[in-house]
C-alpha atoms as a PDB file:
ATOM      1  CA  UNK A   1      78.244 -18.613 -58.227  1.00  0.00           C
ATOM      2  CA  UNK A   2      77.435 -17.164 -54.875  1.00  0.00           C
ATOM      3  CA  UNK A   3      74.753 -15.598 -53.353  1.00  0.00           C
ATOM      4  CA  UNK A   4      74.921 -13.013 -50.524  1.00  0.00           C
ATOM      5  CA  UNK A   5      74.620 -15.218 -47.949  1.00  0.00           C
ATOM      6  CA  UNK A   6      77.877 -17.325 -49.512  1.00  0.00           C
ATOM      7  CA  UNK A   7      76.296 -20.714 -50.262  1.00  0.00           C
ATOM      8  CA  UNK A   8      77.247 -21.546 -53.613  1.00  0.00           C
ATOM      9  CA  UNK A   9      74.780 -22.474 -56.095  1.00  0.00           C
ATOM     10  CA  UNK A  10      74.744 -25.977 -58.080  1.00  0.00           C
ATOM     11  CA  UNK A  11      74.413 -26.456 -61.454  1.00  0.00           C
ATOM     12  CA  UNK A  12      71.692 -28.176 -62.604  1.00  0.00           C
ATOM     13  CA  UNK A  13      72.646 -31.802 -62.421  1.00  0.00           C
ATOM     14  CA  UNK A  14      71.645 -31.476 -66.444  1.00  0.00           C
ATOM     15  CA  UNK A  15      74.115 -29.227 -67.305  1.00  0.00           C
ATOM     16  CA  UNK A  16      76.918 -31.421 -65.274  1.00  0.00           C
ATOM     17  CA  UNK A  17      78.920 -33.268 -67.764  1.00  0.00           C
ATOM     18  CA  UNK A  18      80.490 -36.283 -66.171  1.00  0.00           C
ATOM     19  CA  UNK A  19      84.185 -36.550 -65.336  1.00  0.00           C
ATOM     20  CA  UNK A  20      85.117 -40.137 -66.757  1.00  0.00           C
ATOM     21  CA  UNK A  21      84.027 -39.973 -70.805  1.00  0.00           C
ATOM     22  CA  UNK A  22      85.242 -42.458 -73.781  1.00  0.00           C
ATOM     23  CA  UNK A  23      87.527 -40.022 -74.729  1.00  0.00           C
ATOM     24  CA  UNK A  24      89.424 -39.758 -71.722  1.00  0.00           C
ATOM     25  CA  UNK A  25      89.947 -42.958 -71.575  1.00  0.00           C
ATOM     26  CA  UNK A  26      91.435 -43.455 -74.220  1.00  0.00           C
ATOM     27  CA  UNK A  27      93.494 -40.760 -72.996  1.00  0.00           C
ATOM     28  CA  UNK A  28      94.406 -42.708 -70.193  1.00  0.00           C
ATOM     29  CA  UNK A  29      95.370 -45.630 -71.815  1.00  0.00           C
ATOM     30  CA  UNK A  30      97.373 -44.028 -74.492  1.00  0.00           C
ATOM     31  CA  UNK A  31      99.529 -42.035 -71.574  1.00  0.00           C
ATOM     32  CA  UNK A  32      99.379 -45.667 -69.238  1.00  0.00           C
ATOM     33  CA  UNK A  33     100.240 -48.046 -72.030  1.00  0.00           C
ATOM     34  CA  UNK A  34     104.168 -47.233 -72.198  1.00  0.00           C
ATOM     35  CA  UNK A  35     104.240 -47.356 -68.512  1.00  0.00           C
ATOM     36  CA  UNK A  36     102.424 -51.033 -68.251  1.00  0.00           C
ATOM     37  CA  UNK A  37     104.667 -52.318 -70.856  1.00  0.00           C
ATOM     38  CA  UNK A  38     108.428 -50.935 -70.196  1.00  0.00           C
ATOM     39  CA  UNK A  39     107.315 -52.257 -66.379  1.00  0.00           C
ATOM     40  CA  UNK A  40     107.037 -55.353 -67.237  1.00  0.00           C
ATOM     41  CA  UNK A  41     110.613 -56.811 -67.653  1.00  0.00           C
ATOM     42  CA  UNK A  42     109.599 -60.511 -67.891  1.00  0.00           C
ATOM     43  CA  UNK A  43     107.914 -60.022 -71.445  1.00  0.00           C
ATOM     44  CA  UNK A  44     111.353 -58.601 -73.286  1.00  0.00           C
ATOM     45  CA  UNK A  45     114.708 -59.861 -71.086  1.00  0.00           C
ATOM     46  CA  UNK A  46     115.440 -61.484 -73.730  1.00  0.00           C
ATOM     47  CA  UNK A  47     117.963 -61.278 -76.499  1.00  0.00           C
ATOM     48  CA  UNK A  48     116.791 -62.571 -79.486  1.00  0.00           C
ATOM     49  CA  UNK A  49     115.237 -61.456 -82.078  1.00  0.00           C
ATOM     50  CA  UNK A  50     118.699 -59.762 -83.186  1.00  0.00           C
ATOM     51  CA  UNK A  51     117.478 -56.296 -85.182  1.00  0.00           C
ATOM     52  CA  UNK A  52     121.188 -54.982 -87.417  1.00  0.00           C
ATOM     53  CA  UNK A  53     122.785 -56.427 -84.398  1.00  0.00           C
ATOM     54  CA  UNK A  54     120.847 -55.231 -81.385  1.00  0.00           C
ATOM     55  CA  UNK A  55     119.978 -57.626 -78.750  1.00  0.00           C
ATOM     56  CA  UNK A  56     115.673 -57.044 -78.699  1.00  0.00           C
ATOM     57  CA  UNK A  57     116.285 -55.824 -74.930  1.00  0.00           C
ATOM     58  CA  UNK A  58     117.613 -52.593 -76.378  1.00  0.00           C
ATOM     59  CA  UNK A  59     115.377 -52.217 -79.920  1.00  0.00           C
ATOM     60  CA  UNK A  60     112.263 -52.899 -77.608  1.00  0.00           C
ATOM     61  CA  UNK A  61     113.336 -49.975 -75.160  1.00  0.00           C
ATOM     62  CA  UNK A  62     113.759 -47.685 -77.968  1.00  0.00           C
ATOM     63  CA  UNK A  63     110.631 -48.620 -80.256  1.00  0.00           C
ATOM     64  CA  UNK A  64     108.821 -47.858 -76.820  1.00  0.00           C
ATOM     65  CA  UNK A  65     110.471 -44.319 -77.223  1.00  0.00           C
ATOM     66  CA  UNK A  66     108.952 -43.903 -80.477  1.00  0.00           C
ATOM     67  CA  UNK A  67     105.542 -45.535 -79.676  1.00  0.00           C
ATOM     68  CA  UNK A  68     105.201 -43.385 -76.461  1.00  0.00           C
ATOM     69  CA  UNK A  69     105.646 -40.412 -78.437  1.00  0.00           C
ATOM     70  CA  UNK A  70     103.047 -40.882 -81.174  1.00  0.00           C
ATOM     71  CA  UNK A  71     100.607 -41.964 -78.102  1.00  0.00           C
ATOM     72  CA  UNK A  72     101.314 -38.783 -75.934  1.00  0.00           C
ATOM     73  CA  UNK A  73     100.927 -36.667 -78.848  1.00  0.00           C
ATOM     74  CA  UNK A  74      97.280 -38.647 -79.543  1.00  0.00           C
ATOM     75  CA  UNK A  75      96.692 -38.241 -76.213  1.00  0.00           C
ATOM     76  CA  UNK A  76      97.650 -34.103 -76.486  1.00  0.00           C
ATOM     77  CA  UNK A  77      95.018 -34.239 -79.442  1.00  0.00           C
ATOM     78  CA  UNK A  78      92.403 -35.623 -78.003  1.00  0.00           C
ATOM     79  CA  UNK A  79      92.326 -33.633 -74.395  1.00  0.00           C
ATOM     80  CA  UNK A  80      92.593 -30.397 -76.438  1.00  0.00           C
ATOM     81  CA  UNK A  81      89.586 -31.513 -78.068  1.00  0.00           C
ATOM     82  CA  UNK A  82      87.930 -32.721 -75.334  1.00  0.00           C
ATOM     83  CA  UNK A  83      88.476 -29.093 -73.999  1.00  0.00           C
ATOM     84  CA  UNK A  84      87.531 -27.332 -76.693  1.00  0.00           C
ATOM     85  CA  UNK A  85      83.994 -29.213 -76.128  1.00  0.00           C
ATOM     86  CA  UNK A  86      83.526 -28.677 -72.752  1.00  0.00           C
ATOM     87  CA  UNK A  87      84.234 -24.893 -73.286  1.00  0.00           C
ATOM     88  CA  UNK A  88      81.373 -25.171 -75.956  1.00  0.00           C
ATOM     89  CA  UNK A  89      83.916 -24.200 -79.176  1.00  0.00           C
ATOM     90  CA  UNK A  90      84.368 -25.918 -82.360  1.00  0.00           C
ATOM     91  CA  UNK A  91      85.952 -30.003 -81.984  1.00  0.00           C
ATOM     92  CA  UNK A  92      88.050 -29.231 -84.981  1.00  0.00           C
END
């Protein structure tokens, strides 16, 4: 808020809630996680194990696809809860 003269007001440091929480992150490491390990190459250029006939290059890629989509919908999940807190509703 402002007053007349245009200097903003603080909050009470009290009433502040701090940026970096548990929750977020987790957050952050279910949204980094598929990043850090598609990046690195050097832990699946390989071949084997074969999966029905899929070099584990490929399978690996595509389990990723799968993985990052149960962690970005985790991730959805907990920042709308996270929300919902710092607006003061219900955390569901």
């Amino acid at each position: 808020m402002s007053d007349v003269s245009g200097v903003r007001e603080e909050k009470p440091a009290a009433s502040r809630r701090p940026l970096v929480t548990p929750v977020r992150v987790v957050i952050a490491v279910c949204l980094v996680a598929p990043f850090v390990a598609l990046l690195w190459v050097g832990s699946y250029a390989k071949t084997e194990p074969v999966f029905i006939g899929i070099p584990f290059f490929y399978w690996y890629q595509m389990a990723w696809v799968l993985v990052s989509t149960g962690l970005t919908m985790i991730a959805y999940q907990l920042w709308q809860r996270d929300q919902r807190a710092r607006a003061g509703g219900a955390s569901r």
